[in-house]
PDB file of N, CA and C in Angstrom:
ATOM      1  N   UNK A   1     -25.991  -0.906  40.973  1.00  0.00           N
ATOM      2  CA  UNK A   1     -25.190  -0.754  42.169  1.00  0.00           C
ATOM      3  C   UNK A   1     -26.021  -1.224  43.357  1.00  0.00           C
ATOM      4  N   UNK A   2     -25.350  -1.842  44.138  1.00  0.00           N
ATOM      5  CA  UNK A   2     -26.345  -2.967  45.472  1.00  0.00           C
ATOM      6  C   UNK A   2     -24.983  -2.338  46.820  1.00  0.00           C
ATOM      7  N   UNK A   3     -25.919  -1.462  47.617  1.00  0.00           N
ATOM      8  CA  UNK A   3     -25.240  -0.786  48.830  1.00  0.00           C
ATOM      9  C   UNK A   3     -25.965  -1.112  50.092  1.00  0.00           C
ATOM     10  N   UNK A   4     -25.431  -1.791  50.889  1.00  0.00           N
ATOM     11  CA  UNK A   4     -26.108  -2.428  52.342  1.00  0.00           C
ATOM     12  C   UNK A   4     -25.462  -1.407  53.622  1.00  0.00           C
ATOM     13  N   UNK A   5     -26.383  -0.767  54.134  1.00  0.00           N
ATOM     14  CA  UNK A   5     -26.144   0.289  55.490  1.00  0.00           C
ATOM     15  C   UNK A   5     -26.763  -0.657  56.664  1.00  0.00           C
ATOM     16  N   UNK A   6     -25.982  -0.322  57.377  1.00  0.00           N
ATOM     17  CA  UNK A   6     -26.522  -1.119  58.578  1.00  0.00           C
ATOM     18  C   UNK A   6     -26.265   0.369  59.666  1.00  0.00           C
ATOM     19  N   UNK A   7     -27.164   0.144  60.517  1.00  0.00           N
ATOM     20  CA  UNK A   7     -27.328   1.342  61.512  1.00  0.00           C
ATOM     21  C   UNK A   7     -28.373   1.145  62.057  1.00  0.00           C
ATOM     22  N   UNK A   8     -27.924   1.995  63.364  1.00  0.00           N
ATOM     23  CA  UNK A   8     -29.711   1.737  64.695  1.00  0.00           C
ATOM     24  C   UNK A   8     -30.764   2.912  63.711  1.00  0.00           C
ATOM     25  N   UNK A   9     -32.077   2.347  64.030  1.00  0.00           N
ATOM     26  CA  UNK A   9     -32.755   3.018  63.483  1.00  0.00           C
ATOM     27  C   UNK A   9     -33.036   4.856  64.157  1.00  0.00           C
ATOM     28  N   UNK A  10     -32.512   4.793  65.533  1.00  0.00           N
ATOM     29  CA  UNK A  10     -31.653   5.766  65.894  1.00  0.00           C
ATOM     30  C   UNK A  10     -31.460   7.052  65.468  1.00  0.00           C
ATOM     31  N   UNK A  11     -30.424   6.304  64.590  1.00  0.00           N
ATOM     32  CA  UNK A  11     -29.289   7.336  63.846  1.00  0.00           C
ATOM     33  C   UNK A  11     -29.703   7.490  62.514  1.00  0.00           C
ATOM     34  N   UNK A  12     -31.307   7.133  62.133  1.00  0.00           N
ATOM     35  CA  UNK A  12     -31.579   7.712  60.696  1.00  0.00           C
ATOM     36  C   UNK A  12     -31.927   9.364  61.037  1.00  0.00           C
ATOM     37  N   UNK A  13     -31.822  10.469  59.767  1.00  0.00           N
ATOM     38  CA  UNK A  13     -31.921  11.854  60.188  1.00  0.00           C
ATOM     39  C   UNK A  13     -31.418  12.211  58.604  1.00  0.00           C
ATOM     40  N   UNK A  14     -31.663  13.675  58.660  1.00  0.00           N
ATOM     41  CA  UNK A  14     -31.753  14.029  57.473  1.00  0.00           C
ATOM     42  C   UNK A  14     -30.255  14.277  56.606  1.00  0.00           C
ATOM     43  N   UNK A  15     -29.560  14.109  57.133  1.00  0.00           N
ATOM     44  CA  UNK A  15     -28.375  13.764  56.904  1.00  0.00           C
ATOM     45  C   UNK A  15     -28.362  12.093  55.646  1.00  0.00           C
ATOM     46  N   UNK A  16     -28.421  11.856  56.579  1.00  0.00           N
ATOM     47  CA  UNK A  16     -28.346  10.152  56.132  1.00  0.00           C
ATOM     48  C   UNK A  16     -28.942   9.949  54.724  1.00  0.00           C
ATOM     49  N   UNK A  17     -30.669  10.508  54.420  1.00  0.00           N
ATOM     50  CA  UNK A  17     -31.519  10.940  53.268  1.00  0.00           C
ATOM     51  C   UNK A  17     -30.443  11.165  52.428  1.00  0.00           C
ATOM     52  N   UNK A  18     -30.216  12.731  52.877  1.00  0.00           N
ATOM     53  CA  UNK A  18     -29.847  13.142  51.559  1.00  0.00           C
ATOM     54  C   UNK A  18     -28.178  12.838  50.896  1.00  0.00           C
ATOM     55  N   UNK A  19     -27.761  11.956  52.156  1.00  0.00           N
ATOM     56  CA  UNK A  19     -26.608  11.177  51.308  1.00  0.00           C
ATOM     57  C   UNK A  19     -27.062   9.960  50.611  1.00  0.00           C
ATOM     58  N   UNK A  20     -28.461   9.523  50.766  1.00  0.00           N
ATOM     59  CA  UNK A  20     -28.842   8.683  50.030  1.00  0.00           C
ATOM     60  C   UNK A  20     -28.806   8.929  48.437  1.00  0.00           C
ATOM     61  N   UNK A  21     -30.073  10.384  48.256  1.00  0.00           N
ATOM     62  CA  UNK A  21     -30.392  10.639  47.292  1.00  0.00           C
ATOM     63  C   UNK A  21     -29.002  11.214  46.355  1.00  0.00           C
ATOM     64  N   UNK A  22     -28.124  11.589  47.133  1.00  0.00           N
ATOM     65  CA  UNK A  22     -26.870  12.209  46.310  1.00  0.00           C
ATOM     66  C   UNK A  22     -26.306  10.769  45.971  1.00  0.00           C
ATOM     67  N   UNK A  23     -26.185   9.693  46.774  1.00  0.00           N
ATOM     68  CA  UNK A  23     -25.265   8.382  46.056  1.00  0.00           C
ATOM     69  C   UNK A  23     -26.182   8.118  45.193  1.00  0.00           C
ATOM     70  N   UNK A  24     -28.150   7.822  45.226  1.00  0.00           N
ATOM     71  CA  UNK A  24     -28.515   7.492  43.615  1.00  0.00           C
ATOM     72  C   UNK A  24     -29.061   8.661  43.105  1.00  0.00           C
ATOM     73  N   UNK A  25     -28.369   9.505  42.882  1.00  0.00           N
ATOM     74  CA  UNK A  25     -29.104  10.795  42.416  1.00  0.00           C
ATOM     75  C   UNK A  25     -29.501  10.317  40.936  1.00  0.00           C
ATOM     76  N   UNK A  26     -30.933  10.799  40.599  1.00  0.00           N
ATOM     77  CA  UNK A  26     -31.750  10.320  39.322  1.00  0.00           C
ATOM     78  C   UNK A  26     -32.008   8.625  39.152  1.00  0.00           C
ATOM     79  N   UNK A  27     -32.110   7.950  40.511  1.00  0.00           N
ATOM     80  CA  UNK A  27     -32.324   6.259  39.629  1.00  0.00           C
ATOM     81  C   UNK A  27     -33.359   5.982  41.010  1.00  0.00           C
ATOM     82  N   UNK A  28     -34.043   4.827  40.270  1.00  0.00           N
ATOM     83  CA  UNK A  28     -35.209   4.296  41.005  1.00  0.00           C
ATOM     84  C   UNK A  28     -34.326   3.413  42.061  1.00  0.00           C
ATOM     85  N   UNK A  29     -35.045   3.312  43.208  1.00  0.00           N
ATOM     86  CA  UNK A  29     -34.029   2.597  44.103  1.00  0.00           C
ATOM     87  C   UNK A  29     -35.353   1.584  45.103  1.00  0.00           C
ATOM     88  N   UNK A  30     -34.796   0.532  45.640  1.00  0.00           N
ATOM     89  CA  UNK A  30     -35.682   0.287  46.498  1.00  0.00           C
ATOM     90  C   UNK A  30     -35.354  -0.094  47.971  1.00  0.00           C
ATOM     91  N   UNK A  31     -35.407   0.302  48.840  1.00  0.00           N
ATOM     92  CA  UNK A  31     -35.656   0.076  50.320  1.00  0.00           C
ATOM     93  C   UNK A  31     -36.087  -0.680  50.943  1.00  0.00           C
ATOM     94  N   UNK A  32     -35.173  -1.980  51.398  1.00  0.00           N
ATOM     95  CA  UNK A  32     -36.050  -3.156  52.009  1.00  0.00           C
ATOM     96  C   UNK A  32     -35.707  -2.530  54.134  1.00  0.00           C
ATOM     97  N   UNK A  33     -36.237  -2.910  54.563  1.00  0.00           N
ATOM     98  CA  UNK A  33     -36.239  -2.548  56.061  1.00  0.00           C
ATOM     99  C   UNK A  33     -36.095  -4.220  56.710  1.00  0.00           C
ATOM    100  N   UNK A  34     -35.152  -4.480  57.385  1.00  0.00           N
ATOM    101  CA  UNK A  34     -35.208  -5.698  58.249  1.00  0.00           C
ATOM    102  C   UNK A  34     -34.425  -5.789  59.578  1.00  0.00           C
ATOM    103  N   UNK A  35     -35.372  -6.094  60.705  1.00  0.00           N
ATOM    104  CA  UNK A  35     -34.153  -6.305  62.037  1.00  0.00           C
ATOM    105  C   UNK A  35     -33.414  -6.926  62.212  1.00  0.00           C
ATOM    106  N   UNK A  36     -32.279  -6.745  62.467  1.00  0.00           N
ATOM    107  CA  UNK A  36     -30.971  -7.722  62.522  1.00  0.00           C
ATOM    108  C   UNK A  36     -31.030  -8.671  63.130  1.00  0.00           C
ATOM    109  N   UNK A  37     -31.057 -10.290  63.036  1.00  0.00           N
ATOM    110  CA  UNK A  37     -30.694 -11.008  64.342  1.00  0.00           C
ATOM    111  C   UNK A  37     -29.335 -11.436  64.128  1.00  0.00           C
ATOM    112  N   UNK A  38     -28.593 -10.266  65.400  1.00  0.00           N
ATOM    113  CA  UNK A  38     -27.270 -10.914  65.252  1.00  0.00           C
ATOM    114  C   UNK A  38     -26.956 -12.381  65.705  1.00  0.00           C
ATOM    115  N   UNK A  39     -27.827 -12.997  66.641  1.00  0.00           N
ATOM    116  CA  UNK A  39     -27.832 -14.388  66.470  1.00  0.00           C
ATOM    117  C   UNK A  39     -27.411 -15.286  65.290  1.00  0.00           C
ATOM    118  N   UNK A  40     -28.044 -15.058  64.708  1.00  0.00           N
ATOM    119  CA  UNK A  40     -28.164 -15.659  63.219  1.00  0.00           C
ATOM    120  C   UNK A  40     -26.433 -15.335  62.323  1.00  0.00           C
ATOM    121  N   UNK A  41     -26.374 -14.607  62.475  1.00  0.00           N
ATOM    122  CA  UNK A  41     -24.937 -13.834  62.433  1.00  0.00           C
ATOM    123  C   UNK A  41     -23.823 -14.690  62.495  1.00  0.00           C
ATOM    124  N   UNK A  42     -24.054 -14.593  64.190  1.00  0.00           N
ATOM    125  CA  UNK A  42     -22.483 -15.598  65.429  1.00  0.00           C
ATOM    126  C   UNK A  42     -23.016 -16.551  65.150  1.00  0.00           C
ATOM    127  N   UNK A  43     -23.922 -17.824  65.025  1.00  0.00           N
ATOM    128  CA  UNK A  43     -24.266 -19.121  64.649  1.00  0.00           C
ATOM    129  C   UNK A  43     -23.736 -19.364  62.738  1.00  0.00           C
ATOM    130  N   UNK A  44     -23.598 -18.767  62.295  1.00  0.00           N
ATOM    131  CA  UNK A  44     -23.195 -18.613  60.490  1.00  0.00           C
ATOM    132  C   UNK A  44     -22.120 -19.568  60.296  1.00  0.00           C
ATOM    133  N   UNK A  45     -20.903 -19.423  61.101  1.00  0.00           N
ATOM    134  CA  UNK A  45     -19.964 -20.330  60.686  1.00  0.00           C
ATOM    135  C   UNK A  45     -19.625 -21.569  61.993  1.00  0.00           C
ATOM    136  N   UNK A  46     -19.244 -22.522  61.453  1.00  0.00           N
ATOM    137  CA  UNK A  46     -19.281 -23.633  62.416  1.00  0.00           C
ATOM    138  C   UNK A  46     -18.316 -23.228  63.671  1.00  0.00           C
ATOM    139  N   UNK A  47     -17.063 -22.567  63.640  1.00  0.00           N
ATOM    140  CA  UNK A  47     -16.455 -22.206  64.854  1.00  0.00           C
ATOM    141  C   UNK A  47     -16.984 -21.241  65.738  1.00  0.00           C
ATOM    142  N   UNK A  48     -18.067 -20.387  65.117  1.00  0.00           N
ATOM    143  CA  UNK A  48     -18.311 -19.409  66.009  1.00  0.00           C
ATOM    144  C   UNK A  48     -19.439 -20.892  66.945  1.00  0.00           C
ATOM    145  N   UNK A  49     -20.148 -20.738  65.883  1.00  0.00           N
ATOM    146  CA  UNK A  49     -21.546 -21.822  66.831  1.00  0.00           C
ATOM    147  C   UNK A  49     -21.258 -22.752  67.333  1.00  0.00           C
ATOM    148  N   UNK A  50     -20.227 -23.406  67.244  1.00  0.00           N
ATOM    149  CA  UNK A  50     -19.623 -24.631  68.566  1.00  0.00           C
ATOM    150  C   UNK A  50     -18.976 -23.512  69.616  1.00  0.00           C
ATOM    151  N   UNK A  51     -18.374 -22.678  69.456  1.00  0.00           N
ATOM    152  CA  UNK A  51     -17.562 -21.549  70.757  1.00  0.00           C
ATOM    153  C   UNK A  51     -18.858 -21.148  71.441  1.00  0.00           C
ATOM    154  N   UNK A  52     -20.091 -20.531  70.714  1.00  0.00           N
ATOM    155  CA  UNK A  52     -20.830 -20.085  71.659  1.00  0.00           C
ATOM    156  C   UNK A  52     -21.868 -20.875  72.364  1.00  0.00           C
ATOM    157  N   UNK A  53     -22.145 -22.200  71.707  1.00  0.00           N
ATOM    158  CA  UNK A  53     -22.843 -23.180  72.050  1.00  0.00           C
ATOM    159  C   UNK A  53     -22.282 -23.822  73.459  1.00  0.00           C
ATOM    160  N   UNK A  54     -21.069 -24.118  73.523  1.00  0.00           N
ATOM    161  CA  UNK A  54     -20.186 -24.572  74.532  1.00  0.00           C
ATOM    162  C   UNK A  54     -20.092 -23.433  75.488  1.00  0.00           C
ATOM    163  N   UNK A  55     -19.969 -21.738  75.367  1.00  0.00           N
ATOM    164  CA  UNK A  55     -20.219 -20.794  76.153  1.00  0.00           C
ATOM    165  C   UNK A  55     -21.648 -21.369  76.868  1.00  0.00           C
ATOM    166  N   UNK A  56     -23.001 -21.623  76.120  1.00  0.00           N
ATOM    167  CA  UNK A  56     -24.286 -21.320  77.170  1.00  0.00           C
ATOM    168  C   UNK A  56     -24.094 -22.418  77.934  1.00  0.00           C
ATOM    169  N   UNK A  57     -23.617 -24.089  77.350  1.00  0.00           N
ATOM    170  CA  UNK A  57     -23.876 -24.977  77.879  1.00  0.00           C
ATOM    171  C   UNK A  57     -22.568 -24.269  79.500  1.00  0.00           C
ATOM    172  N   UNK A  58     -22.011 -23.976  79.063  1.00  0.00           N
ATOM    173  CA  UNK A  58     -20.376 -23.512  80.294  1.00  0.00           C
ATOM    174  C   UNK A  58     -21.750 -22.606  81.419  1.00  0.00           C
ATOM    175  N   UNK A  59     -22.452 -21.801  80.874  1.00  0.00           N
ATOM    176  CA  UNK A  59     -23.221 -20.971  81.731  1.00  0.00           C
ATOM    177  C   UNK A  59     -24.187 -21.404  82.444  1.00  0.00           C
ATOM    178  N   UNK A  60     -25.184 -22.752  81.657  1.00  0.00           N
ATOM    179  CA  UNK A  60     -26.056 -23.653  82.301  1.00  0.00           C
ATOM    180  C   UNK A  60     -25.557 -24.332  83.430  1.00  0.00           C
ATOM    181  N   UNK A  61     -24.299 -24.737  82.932  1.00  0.00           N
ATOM    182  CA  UNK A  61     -24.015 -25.722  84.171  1.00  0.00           C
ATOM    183  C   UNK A  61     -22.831 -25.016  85.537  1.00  0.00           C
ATOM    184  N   UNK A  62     -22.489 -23.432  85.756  1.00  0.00           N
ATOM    185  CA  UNK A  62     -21.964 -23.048  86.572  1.00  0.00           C
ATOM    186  C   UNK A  62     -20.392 -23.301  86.157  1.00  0.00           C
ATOM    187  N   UNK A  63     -20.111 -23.517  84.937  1.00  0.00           N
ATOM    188  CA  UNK A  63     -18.755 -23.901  84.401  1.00  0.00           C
ATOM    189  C   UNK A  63     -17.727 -22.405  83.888  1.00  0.00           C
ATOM    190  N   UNK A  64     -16.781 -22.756  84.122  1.00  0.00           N
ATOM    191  CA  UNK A  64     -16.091 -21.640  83.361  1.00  0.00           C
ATOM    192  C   UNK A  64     -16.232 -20.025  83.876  1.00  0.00           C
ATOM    193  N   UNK A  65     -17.394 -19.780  84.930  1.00  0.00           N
ATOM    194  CA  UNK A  65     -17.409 -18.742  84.911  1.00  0.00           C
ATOM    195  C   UNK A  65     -16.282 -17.874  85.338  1.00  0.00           C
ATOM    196  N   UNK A  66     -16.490 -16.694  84.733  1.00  0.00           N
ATOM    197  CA  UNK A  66     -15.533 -15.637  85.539  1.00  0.00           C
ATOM    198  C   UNK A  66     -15.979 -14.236  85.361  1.00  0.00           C
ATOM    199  N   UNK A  67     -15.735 -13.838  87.065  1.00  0.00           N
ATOM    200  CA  UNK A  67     -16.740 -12.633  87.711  1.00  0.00           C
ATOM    201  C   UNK A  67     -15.748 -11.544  87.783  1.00  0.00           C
ATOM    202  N   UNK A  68     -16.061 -10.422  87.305  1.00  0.00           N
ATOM    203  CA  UNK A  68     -14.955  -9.277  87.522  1.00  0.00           C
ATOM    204  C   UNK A  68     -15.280  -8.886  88.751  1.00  0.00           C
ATOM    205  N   UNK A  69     -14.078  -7.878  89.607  1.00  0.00           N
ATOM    206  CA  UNK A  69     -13.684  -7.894  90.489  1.00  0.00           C
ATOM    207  C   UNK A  69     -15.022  -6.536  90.874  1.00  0.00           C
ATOM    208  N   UNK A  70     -16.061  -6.725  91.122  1.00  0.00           N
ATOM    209  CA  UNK A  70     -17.217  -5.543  91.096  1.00  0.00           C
ATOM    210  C   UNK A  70     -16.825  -4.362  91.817  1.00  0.00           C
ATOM    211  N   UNK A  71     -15.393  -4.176  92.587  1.00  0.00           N
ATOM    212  CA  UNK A  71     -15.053  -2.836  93.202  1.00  0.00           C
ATOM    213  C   UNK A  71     -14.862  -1.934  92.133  1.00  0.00           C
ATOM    214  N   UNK A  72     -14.118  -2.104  90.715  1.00  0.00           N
ATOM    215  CA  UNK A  72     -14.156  -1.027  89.911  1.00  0.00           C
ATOM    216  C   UNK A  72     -15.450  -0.602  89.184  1.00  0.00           C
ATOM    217  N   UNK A  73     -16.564  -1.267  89.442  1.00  0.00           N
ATOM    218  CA  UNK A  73     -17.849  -0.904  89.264  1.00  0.00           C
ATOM    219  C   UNK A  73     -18.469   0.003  90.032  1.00  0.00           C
ATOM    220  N   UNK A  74     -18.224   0.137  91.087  1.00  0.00           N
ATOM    221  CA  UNK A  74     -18.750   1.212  92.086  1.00  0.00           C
ATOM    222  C   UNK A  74     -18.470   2.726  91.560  1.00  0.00           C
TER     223      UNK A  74
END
């Protein structure tokens, strides 16, 4: 059985453990640890990485922007 958790490192606590050990209760298991780059992620398929590629170039050059109205920020 191959189970992928994703979570801030945060929200590990003893909770979390011992729902580990109860899903492999009695089997050797192993624990790889790696930081996410969600970059790597949104670049994966060709529509996301031309949409966001065309987003920075839109941001480099003063294009496209749009500014919310900062009074409901106050």
């Amino acid at each position: 059985m191959q189970t992928v958790y994703q979570l801030n490192a945060d929200d590990l606590n003893e909770d979390f453990l011992e729902g580990l050990k109860t899903t492999f209760k009695h089997k050797e298991i192993e624990i790889v640890v790696y930081e996410r780059d969600e970059t790597v992620y949104l670049l994966s398929s060709a529509a996301n990485r031309s949409r966001l590629l065309e987003a920075i170039a839109d941001v480099e050059h003063e294009r496209n922007i749009v500014v919310p109205d900062q009074e409901q920020f106050q």
